[in-house]
Protein backbone atom coordinates (compact mmCIF):
# COMPACT_ATOMS: atom_id res chain seq x y z
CA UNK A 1 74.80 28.76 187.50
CA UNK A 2 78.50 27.01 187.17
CA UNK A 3 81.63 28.82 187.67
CA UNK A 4 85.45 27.37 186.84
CA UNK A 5 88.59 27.98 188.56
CA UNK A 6 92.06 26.58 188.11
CA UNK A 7 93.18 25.25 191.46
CA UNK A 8 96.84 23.96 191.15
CA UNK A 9 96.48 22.91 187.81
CA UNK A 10 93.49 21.28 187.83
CA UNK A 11 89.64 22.58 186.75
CA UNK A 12 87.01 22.31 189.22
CA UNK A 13 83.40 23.32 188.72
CA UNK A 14 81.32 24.67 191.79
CA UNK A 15 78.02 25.27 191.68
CA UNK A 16 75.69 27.61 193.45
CA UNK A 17 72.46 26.87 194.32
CA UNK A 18 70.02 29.04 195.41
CA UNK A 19 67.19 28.40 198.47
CA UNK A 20 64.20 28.89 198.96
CA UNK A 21 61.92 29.04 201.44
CA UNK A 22 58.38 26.40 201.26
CA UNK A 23 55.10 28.65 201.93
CA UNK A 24 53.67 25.79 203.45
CA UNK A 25 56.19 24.91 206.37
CA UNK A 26 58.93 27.28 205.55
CA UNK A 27 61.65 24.52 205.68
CA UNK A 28 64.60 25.67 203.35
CA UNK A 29 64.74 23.81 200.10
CA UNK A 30 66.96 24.34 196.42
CA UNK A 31 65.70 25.75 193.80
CA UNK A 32 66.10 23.09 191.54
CA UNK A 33 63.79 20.61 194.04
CA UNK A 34 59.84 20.03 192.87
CA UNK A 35 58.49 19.32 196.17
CA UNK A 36 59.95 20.32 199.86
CA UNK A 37 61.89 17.69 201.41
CA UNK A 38 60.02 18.42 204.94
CA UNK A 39 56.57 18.40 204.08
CA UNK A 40 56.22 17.29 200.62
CA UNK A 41 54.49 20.19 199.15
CA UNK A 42 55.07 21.78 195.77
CA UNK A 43 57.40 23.88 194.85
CA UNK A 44 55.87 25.16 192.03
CA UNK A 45 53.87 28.14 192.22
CA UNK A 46 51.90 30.24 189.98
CA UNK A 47 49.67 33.71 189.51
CA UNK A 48 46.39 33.40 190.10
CA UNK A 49 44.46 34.84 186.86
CA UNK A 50 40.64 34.87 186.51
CA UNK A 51 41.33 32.08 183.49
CA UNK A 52 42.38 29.63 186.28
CA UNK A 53 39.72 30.34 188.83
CA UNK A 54 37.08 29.50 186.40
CA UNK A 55 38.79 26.10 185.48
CA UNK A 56 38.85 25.16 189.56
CA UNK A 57 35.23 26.56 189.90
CA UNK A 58 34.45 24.21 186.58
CA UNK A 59 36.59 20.94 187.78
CA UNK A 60 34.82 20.90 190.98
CA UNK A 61 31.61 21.95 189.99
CA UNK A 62 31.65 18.71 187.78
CA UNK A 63 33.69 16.51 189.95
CA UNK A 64 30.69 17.32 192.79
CA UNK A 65 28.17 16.37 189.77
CA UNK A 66 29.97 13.02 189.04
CA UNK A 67 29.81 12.29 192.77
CA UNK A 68 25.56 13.14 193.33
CA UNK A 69 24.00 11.52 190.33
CA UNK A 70 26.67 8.60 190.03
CA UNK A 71 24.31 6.39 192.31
């Protein structure tokens, strides 16, 4: 979000950011960042639906396959 001002005849632009607060180590980070500067997790987070549990449950259901009759 960007708000202008005229400051003795000049324009300046502030911005405002807004925090937020990492699940993982709850270090403050801005919005805008992808991963927390503290710990390195992602910022991104999401809803759990039934549509994405079945894709983990599949990805590691054939990642463990690769894995036991690779060799």
């Amino acid at each position: 979000m960007f708000f202008s001002f005229f400051n003795a005849g000049k324009m300046e632009t502030l911005t405002t950011s807004v925090t937020k607060t990492c699940l993982n180590c709850s270090a403050q980070y801005q919005e805008h960042q992808q991963f927390c500067p503290t710990c390195g997790q992602s910022t991104h987070t999401h809803q759990l639906s039934i549509e994405h549990i079945l894709h983990e449950l599949f990805h590691a259901f054939t990642h463990i396959q690769t894995r036991v009759f690779s060799g």
